[in-house]
Protein backbone atom coordinates (compact mmCIF):
# COMPACT_ATOMS: atom_id res chain seq x y z
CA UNK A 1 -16.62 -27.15 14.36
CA UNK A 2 -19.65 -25.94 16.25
CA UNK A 3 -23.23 -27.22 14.55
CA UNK A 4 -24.29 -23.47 13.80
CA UNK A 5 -21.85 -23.27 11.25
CA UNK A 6 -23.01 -22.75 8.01
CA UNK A 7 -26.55 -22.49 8.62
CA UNK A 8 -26.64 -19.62 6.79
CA UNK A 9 -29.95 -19.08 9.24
CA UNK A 10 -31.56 -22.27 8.25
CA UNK A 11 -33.73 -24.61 10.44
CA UNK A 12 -31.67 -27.84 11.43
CA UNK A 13 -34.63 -29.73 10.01
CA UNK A 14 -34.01 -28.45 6.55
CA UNK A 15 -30.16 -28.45 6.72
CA UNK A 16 -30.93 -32.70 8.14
CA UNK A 17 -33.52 -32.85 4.52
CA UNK A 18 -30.22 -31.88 2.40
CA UNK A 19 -28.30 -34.23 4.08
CA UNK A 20 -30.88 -37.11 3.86
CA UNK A 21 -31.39 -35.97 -0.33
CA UNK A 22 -27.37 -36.01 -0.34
CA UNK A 23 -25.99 -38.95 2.01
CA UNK A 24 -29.05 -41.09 0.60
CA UNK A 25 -32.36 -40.51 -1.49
CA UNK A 26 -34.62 -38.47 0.43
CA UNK A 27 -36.19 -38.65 3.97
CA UNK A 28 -40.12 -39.24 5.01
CA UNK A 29 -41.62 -36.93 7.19
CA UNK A 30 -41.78 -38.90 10.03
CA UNK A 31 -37.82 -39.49 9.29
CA UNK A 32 -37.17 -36.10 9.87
CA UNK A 33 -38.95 -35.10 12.59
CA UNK A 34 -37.10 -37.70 14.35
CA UNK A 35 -33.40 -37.17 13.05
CA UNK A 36 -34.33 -33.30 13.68
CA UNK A 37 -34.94 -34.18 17.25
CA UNK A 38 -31.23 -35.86 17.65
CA UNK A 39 -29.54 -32.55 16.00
CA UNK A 40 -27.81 -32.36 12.67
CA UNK A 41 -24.45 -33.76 14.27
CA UNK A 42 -25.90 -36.34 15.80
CA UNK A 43 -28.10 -37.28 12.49
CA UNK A 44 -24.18 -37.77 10.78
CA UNK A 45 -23.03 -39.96 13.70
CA UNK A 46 -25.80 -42.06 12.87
CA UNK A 47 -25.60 -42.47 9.06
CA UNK A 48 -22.04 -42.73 9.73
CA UNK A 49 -21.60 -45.48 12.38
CA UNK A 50 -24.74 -47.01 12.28
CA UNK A 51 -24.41 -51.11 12.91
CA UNK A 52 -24.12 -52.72 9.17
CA UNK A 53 -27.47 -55.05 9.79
CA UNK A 54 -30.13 -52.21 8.74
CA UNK A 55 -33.97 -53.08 10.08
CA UNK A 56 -35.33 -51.56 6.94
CA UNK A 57 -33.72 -54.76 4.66
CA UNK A 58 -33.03 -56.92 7.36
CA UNK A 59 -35.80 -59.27 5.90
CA UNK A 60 -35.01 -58.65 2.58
CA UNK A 61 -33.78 -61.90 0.34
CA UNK A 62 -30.62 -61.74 -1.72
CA UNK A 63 -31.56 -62.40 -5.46
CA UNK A 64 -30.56 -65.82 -6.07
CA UNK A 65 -28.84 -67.19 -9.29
CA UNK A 66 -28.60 -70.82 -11.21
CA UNK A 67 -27.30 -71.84 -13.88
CA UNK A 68 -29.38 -73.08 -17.11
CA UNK A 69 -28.47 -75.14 -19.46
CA UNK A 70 -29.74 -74.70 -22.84
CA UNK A 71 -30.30 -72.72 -26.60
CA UNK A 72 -28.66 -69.48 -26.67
CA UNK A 73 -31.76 -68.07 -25.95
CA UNK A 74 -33.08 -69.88 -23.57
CA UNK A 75 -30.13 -68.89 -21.36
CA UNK A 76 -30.35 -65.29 -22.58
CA UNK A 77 -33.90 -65.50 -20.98
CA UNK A 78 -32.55 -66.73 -17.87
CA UNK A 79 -30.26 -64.12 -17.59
CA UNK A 80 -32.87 -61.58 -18.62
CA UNK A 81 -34.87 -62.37 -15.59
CA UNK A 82 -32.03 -62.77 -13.19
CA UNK A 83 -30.72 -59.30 -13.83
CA UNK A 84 -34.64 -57.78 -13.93
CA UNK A 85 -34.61 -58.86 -10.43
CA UNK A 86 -31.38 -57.78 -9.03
CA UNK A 87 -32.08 -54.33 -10.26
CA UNK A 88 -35.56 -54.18 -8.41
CA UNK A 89 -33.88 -55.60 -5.28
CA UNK A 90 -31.09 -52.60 -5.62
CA UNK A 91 -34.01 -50.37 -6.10
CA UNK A 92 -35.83 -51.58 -3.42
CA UNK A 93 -32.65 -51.39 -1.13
CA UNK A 94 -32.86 -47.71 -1.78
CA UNK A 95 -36.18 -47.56 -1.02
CA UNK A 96 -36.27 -49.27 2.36
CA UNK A 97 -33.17 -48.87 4.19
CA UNK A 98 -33.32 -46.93 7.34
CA UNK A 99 -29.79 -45.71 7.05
CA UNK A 100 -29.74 -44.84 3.33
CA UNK A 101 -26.48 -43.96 3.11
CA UNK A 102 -24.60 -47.65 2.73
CA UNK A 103 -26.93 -47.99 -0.75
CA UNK A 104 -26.09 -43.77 -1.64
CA UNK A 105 -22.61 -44.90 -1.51
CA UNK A 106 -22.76 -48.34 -3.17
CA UNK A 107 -23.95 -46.50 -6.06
CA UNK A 108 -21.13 -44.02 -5.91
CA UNK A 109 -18.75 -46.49 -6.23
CA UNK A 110 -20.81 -48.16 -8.99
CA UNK A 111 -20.28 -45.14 -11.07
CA UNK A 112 -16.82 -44.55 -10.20
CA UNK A 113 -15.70 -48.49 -10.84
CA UNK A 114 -18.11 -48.31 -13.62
CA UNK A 115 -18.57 -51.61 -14.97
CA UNK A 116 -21.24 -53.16 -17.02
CA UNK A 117 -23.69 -56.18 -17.15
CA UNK A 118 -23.88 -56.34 -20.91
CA UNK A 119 -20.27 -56.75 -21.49
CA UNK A 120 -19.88 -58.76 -18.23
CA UNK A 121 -22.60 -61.15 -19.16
CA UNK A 122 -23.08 -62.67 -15.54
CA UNK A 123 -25.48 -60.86 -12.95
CA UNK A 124 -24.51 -62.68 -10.54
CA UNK A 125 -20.96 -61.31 -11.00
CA UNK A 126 -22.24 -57.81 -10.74
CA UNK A 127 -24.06 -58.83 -7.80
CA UNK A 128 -21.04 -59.79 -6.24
CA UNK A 129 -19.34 -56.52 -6.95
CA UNK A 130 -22.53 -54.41 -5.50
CA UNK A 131 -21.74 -56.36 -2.16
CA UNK A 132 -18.01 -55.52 -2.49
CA UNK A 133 -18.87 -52.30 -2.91
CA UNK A 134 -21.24 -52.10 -0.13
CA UNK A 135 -19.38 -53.95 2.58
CA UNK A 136 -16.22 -52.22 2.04
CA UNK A 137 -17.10 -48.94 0.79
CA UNK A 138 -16.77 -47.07 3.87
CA UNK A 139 -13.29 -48.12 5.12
CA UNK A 140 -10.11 -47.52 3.76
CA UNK A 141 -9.72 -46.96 0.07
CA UNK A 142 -6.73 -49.31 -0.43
CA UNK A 143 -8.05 -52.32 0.28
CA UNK A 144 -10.90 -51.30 -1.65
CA UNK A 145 -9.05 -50.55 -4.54
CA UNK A 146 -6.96 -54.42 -4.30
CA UNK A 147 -10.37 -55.87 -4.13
CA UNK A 148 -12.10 -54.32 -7.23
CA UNK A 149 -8.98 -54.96 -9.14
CA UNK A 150 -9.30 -58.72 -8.03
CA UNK A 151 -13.20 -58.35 -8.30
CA UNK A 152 -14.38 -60.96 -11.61
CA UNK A 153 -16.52 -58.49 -12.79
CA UNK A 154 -13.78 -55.64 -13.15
CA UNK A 155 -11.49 -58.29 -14.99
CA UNK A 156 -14.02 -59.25 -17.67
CA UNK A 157 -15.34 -55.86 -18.00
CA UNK A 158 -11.45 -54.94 -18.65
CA UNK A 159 -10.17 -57.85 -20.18
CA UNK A 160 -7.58 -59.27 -17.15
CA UNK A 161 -7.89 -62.55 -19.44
CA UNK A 162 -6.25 -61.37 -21.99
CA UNK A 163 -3.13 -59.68 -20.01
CA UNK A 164 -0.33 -62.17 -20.55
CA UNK A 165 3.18 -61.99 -20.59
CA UNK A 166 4.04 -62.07 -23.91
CA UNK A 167 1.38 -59.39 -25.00
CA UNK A 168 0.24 -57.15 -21.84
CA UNK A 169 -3.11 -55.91 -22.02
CA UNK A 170 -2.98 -51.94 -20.55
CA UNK A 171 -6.79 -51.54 -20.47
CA UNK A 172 -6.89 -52.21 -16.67
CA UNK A 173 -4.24 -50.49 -15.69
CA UNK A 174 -5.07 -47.47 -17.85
CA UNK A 175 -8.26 -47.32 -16.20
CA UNK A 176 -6.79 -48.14 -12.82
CA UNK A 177 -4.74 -44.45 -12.64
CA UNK A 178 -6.54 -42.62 -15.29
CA UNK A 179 -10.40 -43.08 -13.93
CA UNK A 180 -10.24 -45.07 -10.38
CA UNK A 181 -7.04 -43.16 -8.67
CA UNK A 182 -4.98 -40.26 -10.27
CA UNK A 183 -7.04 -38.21 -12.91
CA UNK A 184 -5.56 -37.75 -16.17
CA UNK A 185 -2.00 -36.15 -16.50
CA UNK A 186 -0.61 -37.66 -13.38
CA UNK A 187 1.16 -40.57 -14.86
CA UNK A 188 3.08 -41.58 -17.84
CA UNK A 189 2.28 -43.95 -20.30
CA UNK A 190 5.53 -45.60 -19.21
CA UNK A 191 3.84 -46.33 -15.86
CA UNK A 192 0.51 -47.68 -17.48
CA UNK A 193 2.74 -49.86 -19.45
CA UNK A 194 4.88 -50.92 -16.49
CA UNK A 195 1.72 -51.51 -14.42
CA UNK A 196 0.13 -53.63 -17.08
CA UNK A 197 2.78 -56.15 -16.74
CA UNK A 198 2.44 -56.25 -13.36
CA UNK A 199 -0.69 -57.20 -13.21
CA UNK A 200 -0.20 -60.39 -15.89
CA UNK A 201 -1.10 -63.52 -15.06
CA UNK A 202 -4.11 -62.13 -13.41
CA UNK A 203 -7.59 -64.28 -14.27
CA UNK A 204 -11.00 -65.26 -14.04
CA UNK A 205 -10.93 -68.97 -13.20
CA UNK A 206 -13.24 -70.47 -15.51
CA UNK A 207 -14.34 -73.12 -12.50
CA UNK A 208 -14.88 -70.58 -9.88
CA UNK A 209 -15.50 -67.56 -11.54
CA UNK A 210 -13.12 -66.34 -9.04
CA UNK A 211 -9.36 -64.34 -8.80
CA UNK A 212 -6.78 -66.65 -9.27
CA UNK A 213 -3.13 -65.86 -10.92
CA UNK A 214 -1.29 -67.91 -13.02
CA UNK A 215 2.69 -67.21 -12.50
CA UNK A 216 3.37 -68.84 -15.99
CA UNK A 217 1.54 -65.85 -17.61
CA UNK A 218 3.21 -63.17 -15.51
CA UNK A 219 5.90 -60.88 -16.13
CA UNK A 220 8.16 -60.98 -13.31
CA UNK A 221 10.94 -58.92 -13.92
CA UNK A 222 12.07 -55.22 -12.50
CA UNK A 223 9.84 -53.12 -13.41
CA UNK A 224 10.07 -48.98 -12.73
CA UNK A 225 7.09 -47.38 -11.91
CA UNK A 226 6.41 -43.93 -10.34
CA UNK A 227 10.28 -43.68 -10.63
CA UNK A 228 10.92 -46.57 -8.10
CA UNK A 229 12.18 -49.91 -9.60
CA UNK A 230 11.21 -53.37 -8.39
CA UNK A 231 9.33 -57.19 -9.74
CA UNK A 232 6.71 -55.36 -8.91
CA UNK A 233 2.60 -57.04 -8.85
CA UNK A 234 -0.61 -56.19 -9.24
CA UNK A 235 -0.82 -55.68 -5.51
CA UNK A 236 2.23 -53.24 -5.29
CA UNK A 237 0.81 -51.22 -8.43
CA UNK A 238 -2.31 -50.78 -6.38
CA UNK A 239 -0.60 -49.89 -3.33
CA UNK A 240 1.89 -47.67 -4.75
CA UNK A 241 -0.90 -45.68 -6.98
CA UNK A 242 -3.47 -45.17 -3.63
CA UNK A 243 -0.16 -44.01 -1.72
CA UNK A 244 0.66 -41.08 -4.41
CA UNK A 245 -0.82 -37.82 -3.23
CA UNK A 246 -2.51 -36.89 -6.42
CA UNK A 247 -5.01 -39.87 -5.35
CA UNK A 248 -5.68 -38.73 -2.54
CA UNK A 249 -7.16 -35.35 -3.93
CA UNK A 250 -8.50 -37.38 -7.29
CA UNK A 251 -10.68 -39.13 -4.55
CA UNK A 252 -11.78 -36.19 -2.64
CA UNK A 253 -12.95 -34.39 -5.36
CA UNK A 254 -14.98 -37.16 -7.02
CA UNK A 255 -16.56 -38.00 -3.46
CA UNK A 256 -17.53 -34.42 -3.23
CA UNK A 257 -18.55 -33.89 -6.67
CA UNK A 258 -21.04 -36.75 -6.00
CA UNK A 259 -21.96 -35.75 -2.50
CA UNK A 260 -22.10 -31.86 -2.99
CA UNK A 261 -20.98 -30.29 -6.29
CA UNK A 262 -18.90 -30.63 -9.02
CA UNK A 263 -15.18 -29.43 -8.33
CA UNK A 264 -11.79 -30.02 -9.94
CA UNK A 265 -8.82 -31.91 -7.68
CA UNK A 266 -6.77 -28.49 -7.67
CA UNK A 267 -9.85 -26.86 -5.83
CA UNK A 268 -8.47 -25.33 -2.20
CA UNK A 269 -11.87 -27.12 -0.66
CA UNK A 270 -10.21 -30.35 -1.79
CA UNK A 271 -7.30 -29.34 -0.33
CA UNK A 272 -8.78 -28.83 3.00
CA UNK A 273 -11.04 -32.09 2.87
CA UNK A 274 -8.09 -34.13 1.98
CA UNK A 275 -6.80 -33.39 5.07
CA UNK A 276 -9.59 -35.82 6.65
CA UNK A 277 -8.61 -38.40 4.20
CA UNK A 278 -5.47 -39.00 4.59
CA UNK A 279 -2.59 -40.50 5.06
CA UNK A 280 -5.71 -43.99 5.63
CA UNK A 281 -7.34 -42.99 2.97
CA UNK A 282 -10.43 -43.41 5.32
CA UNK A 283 -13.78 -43.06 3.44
CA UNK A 284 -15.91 -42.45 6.65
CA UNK A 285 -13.37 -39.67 8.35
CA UNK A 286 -13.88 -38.01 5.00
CA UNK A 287 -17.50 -38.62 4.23
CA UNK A 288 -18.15 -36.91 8.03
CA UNK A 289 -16.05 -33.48 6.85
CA UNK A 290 -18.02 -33.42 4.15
CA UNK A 291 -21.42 -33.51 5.95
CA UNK A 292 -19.79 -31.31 8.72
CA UNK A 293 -17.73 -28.41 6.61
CA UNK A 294 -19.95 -25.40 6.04
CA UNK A 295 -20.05 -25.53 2.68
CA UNK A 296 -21.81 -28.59 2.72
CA UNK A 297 -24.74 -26.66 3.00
CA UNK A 298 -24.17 -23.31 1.09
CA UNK A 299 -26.72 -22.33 -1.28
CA UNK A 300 -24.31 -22.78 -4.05
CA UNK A 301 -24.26 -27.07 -2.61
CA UNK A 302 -27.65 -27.15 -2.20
CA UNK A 303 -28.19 -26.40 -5.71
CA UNK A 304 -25.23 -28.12 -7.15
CA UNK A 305 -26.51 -31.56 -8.46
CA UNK A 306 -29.36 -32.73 -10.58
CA UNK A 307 -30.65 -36.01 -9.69
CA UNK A 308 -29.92 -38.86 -11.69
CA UNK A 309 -32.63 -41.11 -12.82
CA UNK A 310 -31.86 -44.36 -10.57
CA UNK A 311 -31.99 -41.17 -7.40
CA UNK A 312 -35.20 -39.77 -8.53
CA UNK A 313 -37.22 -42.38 -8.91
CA UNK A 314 -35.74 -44.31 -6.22
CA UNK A 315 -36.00 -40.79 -3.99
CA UNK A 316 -40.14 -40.24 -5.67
CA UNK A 317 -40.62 -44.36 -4.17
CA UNK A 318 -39.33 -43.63 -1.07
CA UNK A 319 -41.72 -40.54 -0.11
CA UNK A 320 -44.20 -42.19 -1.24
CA UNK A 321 -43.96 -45.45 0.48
CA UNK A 322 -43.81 -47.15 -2.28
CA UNK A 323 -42.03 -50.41 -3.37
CA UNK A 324 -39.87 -50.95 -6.74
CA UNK A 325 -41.89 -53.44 -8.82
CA UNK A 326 -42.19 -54.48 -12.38
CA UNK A 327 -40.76 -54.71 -15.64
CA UNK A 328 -42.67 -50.88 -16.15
CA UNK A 329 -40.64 -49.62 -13.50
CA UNK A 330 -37.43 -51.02 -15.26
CA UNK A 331 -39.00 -49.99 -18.75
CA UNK A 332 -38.77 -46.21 -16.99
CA UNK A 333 -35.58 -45.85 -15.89
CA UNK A 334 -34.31 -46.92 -19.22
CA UNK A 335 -36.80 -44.42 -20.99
CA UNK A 336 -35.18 -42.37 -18.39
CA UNK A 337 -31.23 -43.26 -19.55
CA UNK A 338 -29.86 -45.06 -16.27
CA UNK A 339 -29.95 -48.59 -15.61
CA UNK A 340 -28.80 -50.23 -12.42
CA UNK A 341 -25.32 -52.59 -13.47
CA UNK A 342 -25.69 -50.79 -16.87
CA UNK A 343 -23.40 -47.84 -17.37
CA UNK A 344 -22.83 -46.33 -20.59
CA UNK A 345 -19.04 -46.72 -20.31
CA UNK A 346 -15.91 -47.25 -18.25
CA UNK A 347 -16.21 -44.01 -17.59
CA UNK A 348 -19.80 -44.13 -15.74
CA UNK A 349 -22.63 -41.89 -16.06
CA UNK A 350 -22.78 -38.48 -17.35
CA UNK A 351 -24.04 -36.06 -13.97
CA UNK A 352 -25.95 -32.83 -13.88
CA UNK A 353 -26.55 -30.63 -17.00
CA UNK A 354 -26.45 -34.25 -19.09
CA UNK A 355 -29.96 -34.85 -17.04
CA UNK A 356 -31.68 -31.23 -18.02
CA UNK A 357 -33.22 -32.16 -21.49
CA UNK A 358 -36.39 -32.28 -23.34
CA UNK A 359 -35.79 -36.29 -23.34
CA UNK A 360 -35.10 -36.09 -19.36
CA UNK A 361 -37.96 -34.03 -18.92
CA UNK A 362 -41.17 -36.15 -20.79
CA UNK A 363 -39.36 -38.96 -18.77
CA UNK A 364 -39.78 -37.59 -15.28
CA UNK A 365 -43.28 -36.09 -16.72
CA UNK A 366 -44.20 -39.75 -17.63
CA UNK A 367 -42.90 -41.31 -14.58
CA UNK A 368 -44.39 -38.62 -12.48
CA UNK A 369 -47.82 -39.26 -13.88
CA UNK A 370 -47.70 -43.32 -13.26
CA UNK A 371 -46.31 -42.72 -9.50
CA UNK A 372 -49.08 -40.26 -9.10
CA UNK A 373 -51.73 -42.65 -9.76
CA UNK A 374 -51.42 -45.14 -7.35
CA UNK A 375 -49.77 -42.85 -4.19
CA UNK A 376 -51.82 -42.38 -1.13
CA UNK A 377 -52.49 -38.49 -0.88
CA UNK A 378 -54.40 -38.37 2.34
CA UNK A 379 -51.76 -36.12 3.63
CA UNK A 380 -52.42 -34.05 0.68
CA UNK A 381 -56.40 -34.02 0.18
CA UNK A 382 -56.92 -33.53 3.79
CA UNK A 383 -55.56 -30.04 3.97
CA UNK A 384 -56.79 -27.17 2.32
CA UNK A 385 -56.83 -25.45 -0.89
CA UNK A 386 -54.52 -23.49 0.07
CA UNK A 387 -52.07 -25.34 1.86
CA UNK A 388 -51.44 -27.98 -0.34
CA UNK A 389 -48.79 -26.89 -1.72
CA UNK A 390 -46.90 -26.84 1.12
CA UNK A 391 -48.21 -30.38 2.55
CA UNK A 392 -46.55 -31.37 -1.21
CA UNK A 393 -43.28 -30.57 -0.27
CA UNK A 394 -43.57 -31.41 3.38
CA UNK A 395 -44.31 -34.70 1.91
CA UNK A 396 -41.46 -34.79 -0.47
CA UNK A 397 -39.53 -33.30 2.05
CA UNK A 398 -38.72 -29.93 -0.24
CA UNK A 399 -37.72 -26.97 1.81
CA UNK A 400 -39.99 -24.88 -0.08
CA UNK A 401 -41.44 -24.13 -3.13
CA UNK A 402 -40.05 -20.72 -5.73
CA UNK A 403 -42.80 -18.08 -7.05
CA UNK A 404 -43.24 -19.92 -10.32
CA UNK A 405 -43.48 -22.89 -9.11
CA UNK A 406 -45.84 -21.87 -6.46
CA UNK A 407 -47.68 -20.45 -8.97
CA UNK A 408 -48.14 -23.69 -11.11
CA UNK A 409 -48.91 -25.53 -8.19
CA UNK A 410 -52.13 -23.55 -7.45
CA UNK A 411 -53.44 -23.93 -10.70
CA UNK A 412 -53.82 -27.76 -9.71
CA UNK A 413 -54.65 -27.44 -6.18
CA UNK A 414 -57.71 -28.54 -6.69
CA UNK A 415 -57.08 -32.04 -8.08
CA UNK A 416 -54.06 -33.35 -5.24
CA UNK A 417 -52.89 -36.34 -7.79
CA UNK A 418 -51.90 -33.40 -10.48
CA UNK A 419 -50.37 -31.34 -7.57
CA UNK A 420 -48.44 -34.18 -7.14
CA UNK A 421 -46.89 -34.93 -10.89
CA UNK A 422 -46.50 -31.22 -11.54
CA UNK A 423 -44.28 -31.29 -7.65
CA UNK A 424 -42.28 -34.46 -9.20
CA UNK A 425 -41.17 -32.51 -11.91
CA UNK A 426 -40.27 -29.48 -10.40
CA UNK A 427 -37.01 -28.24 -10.40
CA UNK A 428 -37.07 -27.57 -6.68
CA UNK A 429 -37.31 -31.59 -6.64
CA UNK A 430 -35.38 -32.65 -9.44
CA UNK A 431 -32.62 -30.26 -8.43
CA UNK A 432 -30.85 -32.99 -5.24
């Protein structure tokens, strides 16, 4: 499809900021101006295909993890501090990756394999997962999906342990077609039963803290699932679930709901976008007809999401050239309901209207007012009265600010650091 369509008249500089608040957290200036220069095609080629070793971490350390022998809380310290850091180095990822988009969609998949630290116990078994996610979350959703169900992480959070032969344990595979593949109401509870024995005998090795099966503990006998009968495995439930349409569409509509704005797998869009996806089930071929349909950039899309905590204050850190640090920044985003490796449920996060609350708002407000202290407003203070509101959103990359908010933004024109809380909480900003 040709570039201009779509643009509903916009500049390709504020169709490339969408993108950039969409495909990752928000783009500098200077980012802009540059990816403007390229073209808004060109600008998805690079997020897109970009080589995997960014510049912008390249330097970065790993968190690194030990083990400590001890009291109960002695270890529960260690732990503490081990997870404290490998939620600032995720943050911090966010913050300083050139190509954003690899760290956008690591937390996508984060939320839609939801799985949890607290129950899990081990960060560096969530750690693990976060580089699962991130080195194959772009390819091919099958061998995705094998690998999370083999991930450790996934089989404490869902008790794989505990799925032996003589009592299967459905929670995985409940999850597996209900939340990760096929949406509710497109499979029996004869095939979540069926699939849980398949996937007995599946563990955590206590020495390794890695997959490893146990054919004493699994059920190997025919099994019929989907309507087709066979000893079927683990790996066969996984393959046969990606390989049902109703997937396919599940998939779509959850990347685009995350990506764009919320829709239903019966939506004609999804329809059409599935079309990219399949019959690979390539994440990147669909991820690019999302960026490049039209709708992509409607005014009904650009509007669509709020940002989530972890996105807007990652997004705020960004602009500002700032770096994640601290136990206050961690204290925040809890205030703030959304913890890196800590989702509420199997089910993930709540999205959009779930962020729009009195609680949400003194959050942002207090956030706002801490990021705001300590940010370098030359760009800011150096212009005029009157045009700092609009070197504001230049900085924060905002296509533009509405009459009320305009309005507000005067008041404090004279004071830039004010300008700049009252911008953070904006809905113009908050909105992604």
């Amino acid at each position: 499809m040709a570039e201009e369509q779509g643009t509903q008249g916009r500049t390709t500089r504020s169709r490339i900021a969408h993108l950039y608040r969409r495909a990752g957290f928000g783009a500098r200036p200077e980012e802009l101006d540059a990816a403007a220069a390229r073209g808004y095609r060109v600008t998805v080629d690079h997020l897109l295909d970009a080589d995997a070793t960014d510049p912008g971490v390249a330097t970065m350390a790993d968190p690194t993890f030990s083990k400590v022998f001890g009291d109960f809380m002695t270890v529960r310290r260690h732990r503490r501090h081990e997870a404290s850091q490998m939620m600032l180095w995720w943050i911090n990822r966010m913050i300083a990756a050139t190509n954003p988009l690899p760290e956008k969609l690591t937390l996508f998949w984060h939320d839609h394999f939801a799985t949890s630290l607290q129950k899990v116990g081990s960060p560096e078994l969530m750690f693990r997962q976060n580089q699962l996610f991130r080195t194959m979350g772009a390819g091919r959703f099958e061998p995705l999906a094998q690998a999370v169900a083999k991930d450790a992480a996934m089989m404490v959070w869902l008790d794989s342990n505990s799925n032996k032969r003589e009592s299967p344990n459905e929670n995985f595979a409940r999850e597996l077609f209900e939340l990760f593949t096929l949406g509710a109401g497109n499979y029996s509870e004869a095939d979540v039963k069926a699939a849980a024995r398949a996937f007995t005998g599946w563990r955590v090795s206590p020495r390794t803290q890695q997959f490893a099966f146990a054919p004493r503990l699994h059920d190997g006998d025919a099994k019929v699932l989907f309507g087709e009968t066979g000893s079927f495995g683990g790996d066969d439930v996984v393959r046969l679930v990606t390989g049902r349409p109703e997937c396919a569409r599940f998939v779509t509509a959850q990347l685009w709901s995350h990506f764009a704005r919320p829709v239903t797998p019966d939506d004609p869009l999804v329809a059409e976008l599935t079309d990219a996806f399949t019959p690979e089930l390539d994440v990147r071929a669909l991820l690019r007809a999302m960026f490049l349909h039209p709708e992509f950039d409607s005014a009904s899309t650009r509007t669509g999401l709020v940002k989530q905590p972890i996105e807007y204050v990652a997004g705020a850190l960004r602009a500002l050239g700032r770096r994640a640090e601290g136990v206050d920044l961690l204290r925040a985003l809890r205030q703030l309901g959304q913890e890196p490796f800590v989702p509420p449920s199997v089910g993930g996060w709540p999205a959009n209207g779930y962020w729009i609350s009195t609680a949400s708002s003194l959050g942002r407000m207090r956030f706002a007012e801490a990021v705001a202290r300590d940010a370098d407003l030359t760009p800011v203070a150096s212009v005029s009265r009157r045009a700092r509101p609009e070197a504001v959103a230049h900085l924060l990359s905002v296509d533009g600010w509405g009459a009320t908010t305009t309005r507000a933004l005067e008041k404090v024109a004279d004071e830039p650091r004010s300008l700049l809380t009252l911008a953070l909480v904006a809905p113009e900003y908050v909105l992604a």
